[in-house]
PDB file of N, CA and C in Angstrom:
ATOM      1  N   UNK A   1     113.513 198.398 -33.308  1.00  0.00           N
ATOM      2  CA  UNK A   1     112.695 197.447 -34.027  1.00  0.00           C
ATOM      3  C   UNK A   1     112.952 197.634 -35.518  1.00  0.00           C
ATOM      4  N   UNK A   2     113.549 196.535 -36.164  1.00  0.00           N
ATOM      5  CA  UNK A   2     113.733 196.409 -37.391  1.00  0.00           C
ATOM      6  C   UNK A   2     111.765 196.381 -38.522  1.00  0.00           C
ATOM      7  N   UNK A   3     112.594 196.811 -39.579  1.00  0.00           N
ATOM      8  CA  UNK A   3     111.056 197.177 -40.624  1.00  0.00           C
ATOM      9  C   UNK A   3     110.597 195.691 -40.729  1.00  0.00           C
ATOM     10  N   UNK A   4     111.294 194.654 -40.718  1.00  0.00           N
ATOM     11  CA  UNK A   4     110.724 193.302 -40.783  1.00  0.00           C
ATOM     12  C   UNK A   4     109.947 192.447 -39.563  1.00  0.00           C
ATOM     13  N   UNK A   5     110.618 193.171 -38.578  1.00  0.00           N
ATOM     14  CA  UNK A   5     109.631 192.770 -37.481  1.00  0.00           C
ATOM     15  C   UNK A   5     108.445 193.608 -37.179  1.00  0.00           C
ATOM     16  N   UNK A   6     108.117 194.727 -37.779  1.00  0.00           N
ATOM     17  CA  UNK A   6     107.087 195.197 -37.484  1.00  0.00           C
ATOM     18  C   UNK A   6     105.907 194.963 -38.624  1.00  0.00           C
ATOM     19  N   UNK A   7     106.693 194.316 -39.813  1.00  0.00           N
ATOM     20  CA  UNK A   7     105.766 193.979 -40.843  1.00  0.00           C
ATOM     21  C   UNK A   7     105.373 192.241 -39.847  1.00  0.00           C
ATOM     22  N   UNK A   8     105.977 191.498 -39.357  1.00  0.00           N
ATOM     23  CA  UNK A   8     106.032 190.512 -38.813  1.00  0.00           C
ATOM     24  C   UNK A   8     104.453 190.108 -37.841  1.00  0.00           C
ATOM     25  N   UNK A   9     104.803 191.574 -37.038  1.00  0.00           N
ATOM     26  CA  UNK A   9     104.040 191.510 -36.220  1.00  0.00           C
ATOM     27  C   UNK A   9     102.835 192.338 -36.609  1.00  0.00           C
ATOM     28  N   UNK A  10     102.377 192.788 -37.319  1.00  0.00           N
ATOM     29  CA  UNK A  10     101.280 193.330 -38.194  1.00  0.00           C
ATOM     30  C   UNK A  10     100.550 192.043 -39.036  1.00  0.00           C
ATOM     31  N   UNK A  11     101.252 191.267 -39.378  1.00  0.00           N
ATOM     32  CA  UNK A  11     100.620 189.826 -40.223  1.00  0.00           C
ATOM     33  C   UNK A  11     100.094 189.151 -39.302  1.00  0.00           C
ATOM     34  N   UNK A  12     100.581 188.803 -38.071  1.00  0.00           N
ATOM     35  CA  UNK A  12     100.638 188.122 -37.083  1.00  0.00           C
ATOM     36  C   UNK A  12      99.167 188.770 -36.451  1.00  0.00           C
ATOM     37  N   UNK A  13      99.412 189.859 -36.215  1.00  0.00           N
ATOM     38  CA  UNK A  13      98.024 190.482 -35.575  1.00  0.00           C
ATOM     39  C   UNK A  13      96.737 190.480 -36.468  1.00  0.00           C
ATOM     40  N   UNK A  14      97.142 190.919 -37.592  1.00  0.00           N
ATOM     41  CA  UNK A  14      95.893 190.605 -39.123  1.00  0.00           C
ATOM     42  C   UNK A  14      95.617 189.256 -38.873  1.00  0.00           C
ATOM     43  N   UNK A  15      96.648 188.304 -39.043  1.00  0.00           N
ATOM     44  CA  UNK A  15      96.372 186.761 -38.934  1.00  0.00           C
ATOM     45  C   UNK A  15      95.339 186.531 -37.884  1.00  0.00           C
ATOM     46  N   UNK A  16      95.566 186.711 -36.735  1.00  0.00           N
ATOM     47  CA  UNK A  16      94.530 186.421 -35.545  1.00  0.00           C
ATOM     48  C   UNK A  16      93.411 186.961 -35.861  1.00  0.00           C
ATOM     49  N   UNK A  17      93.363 188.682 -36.392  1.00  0.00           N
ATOM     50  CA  UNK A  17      92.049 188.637 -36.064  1.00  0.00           C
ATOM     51  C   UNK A  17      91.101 188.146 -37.329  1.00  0.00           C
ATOM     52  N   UNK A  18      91.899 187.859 -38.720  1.00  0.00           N
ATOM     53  CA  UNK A  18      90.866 187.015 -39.564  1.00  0.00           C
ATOM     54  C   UNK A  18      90.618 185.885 -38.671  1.00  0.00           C
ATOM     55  N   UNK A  19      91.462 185.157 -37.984  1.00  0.00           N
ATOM     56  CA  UNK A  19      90.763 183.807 -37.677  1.00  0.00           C
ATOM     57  C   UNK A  19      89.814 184.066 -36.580  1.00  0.00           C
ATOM     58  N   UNK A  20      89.707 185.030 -35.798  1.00  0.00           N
ATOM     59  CA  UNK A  20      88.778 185.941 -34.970  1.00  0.00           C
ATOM     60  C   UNK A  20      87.072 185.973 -36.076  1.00  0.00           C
ATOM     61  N   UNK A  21      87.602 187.050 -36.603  1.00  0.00           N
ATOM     62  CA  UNK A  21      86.409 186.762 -36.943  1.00  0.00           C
ATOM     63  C   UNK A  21      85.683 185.744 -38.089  1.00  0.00           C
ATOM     64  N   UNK A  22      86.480 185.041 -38.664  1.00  0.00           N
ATOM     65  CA  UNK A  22      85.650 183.872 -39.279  1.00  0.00           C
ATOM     66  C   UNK A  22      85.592 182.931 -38.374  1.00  0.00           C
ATOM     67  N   UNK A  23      86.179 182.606 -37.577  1.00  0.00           N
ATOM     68  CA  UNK A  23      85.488 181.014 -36.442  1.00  0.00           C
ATOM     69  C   UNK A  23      85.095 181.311 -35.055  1.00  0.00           C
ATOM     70  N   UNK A  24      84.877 182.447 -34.905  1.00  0.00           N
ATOM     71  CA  UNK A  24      84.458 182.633 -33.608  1.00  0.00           C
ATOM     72  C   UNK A  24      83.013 183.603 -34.021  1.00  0.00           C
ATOM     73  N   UNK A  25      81.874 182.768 -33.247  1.00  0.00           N
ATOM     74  CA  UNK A  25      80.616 183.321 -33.985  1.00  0.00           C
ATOM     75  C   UNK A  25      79.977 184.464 -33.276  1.00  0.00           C
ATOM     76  N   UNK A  26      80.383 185.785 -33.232  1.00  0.00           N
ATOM     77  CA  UNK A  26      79.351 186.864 -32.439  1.00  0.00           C
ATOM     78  C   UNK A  26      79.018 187.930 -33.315  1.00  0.00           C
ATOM     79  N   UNK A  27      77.969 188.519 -32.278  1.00  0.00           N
ATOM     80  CA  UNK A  27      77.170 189.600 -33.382  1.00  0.00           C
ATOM     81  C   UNK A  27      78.097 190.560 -34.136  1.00  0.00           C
ATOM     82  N   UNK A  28      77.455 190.852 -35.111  1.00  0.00           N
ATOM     83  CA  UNK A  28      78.468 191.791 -36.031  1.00  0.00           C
ATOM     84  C   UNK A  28      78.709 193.620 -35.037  1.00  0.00           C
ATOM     85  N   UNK A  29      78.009 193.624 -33.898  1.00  0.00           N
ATOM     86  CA  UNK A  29      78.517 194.881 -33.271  1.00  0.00           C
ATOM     87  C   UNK A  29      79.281 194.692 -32.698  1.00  0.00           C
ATOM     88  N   UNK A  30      79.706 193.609 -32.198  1.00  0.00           N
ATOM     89  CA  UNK A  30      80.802 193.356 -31.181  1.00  0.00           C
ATOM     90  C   UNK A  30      81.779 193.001 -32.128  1.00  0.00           C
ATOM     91  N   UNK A  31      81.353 192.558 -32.842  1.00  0.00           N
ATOM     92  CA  UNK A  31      83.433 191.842 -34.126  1.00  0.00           C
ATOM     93  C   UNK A  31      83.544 193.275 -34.522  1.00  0.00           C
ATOM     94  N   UNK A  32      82.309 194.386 -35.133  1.00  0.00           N
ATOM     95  CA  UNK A  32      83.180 195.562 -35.561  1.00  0.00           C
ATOM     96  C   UNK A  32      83.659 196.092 -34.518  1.00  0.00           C
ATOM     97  N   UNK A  33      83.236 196.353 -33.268  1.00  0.00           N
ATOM     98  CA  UNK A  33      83.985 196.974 -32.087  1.00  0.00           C
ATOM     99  C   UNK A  33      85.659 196.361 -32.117  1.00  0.00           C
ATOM    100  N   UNK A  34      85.252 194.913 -31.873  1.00  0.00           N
ATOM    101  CA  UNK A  34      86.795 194.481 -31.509  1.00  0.00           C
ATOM    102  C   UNK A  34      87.838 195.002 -32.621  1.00  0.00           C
ATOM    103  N   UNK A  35      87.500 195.017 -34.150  1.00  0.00           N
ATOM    104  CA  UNK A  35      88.077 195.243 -35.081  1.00  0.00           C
ATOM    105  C   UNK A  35      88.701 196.829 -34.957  1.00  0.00           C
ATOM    106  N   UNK A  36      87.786 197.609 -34.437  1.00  0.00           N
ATOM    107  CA  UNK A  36      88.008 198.811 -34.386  1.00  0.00           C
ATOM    108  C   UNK A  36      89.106 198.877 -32.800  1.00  0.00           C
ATOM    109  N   UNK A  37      88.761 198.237 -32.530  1.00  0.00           N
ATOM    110  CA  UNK A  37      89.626 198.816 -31.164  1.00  0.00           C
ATOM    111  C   UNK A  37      90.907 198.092 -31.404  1.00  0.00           C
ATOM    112  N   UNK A  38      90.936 196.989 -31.981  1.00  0.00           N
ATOM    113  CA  UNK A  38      92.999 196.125 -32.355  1.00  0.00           C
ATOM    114  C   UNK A  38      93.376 197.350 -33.378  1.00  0.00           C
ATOM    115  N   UNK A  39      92.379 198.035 -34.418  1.00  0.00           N
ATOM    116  CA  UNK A  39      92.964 198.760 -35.289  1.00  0.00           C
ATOM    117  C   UNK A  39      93.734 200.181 -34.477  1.00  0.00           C
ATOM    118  N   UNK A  40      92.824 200.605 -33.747  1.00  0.00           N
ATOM    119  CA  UNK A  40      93.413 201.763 -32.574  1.00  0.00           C
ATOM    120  C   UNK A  40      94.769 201.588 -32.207  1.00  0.00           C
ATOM    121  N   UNK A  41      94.444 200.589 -31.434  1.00  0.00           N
ATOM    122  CA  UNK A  41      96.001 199.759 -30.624  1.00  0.00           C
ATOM    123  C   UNK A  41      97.130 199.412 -31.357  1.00  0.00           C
ATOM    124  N   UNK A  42      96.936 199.166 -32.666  1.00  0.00           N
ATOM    125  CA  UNK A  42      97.994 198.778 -33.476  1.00  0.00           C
ATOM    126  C   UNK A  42      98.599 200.299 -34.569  1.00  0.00           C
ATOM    127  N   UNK A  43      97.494 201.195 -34.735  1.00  0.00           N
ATOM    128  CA  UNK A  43      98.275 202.458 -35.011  1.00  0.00           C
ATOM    129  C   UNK A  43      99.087 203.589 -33.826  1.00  0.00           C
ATOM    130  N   UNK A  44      98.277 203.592 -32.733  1.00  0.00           N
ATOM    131  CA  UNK A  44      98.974 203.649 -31.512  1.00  0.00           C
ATOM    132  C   UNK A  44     100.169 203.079 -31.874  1.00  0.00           C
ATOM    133  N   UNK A  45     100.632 202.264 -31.782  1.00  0.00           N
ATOM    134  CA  UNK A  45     101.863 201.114 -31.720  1.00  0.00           C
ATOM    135  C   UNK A  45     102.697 201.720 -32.467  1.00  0.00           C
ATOM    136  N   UNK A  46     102.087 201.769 -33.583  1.00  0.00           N
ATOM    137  CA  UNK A  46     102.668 202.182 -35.160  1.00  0.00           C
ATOM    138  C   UNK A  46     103.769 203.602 -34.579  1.00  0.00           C
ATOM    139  N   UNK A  47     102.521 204.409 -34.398  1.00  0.00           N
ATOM    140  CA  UNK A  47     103.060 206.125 -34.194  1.00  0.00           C
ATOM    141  C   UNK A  47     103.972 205.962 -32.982  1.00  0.00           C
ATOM    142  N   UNK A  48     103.865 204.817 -32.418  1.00  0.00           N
ATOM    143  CA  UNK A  48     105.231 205.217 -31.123  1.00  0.00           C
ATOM    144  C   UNK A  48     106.055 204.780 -31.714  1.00  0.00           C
ATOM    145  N   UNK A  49     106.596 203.299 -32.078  1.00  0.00           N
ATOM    146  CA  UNK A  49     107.700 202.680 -32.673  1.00  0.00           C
ATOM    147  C   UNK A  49     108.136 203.291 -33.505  1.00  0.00           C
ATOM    148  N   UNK A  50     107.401 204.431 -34.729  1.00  0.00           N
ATOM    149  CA  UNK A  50     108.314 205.344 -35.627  1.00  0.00           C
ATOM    150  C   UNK A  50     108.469 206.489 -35.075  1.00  0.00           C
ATOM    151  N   UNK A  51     108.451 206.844 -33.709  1.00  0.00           N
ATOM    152  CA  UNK A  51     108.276 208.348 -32.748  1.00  0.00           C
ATOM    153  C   UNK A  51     107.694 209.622 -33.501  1.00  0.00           C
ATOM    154  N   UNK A  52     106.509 209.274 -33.858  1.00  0.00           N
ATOM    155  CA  UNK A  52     105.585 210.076 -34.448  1.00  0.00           C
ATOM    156  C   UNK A  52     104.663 210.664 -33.016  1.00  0.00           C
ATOM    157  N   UNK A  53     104.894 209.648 -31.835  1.00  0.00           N
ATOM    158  CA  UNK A  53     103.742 210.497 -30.792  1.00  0.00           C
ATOM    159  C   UNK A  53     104.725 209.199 -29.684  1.00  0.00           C
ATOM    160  N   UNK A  54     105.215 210.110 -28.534  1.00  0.00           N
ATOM    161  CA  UNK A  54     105.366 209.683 -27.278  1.00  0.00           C
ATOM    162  C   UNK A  54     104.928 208.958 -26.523  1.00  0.00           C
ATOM    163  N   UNK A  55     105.251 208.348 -25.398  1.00  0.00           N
ATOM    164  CA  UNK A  55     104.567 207.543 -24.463  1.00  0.00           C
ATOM    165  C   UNK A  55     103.015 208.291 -24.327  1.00  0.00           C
ATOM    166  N   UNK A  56     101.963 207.021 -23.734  1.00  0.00           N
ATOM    167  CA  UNK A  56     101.167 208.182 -23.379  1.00  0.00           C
ATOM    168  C   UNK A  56     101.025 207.495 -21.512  1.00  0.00           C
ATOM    169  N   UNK A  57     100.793 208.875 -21.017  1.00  0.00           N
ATOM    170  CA  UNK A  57     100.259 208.229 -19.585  1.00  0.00           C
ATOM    171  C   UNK A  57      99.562 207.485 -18.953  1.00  0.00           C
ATOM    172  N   UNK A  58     100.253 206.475 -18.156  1.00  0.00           N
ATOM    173  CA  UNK A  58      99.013 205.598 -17.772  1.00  0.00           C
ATOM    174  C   UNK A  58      99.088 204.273 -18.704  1.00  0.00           C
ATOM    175  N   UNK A  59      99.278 204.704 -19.299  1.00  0.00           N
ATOM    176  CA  UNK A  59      99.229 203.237 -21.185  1.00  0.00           C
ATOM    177  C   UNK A  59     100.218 202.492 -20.760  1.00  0.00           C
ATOM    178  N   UNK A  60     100.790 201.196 -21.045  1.00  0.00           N
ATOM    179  CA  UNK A  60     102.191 200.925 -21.239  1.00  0.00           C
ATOM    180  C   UNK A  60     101.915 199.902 -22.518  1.00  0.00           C
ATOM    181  N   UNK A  61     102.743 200.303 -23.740  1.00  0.00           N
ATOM    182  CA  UNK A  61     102.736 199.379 -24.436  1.00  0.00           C
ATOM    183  C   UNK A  61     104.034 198.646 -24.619  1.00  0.00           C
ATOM    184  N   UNK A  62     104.188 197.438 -24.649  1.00  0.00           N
ATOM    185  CA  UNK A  62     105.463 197.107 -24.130  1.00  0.00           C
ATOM    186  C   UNK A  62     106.573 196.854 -25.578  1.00  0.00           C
ATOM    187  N   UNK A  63     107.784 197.114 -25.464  1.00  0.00           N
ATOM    188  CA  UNK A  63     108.536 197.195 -26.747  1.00  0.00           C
ATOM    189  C   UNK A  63     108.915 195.718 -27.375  1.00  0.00           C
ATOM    190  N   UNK A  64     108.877 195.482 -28.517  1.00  0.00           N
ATOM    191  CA  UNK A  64     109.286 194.255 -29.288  1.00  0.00           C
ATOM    192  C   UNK A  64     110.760 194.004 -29.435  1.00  0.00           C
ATOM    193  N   UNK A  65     111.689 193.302 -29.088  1.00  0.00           N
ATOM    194  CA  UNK A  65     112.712 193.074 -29.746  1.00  0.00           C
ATOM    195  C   UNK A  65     113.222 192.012 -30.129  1.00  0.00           C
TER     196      UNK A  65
END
């Protein structure tokens, strides 16, 4: 995975979830949950694609190319 596609797909994921949470109307415990849990998933992501941390078991996150 090239540095431009992972900046790509980081905008792309930011992009959704601003439009997440400005037009989709739910309580503010559930938008910070969701916020917190894409942020998880996307440093996860992060630390595998630069092999900072291995597969983990059970998980599959699937590769971009």
């Amino acid at each position: 995975m090239t540095l431009v596609g992972i900046v790509v797909v980081l905008v792309v994921v930011g992009l959704m979830l601003w439009l997440i949470n400005t037009y989709i109307p739910m309580a503010g415990a559930i938008k910070s949950l969701l916020n917190i849990v894409v942020f998880v998933v996307v440093l996860i992501w992060l630390l595998q694609v630069f092999g900072l941390i291995g597969p983990i078991n059970g998980v599959h996150m699937p590769n971009l190319k």
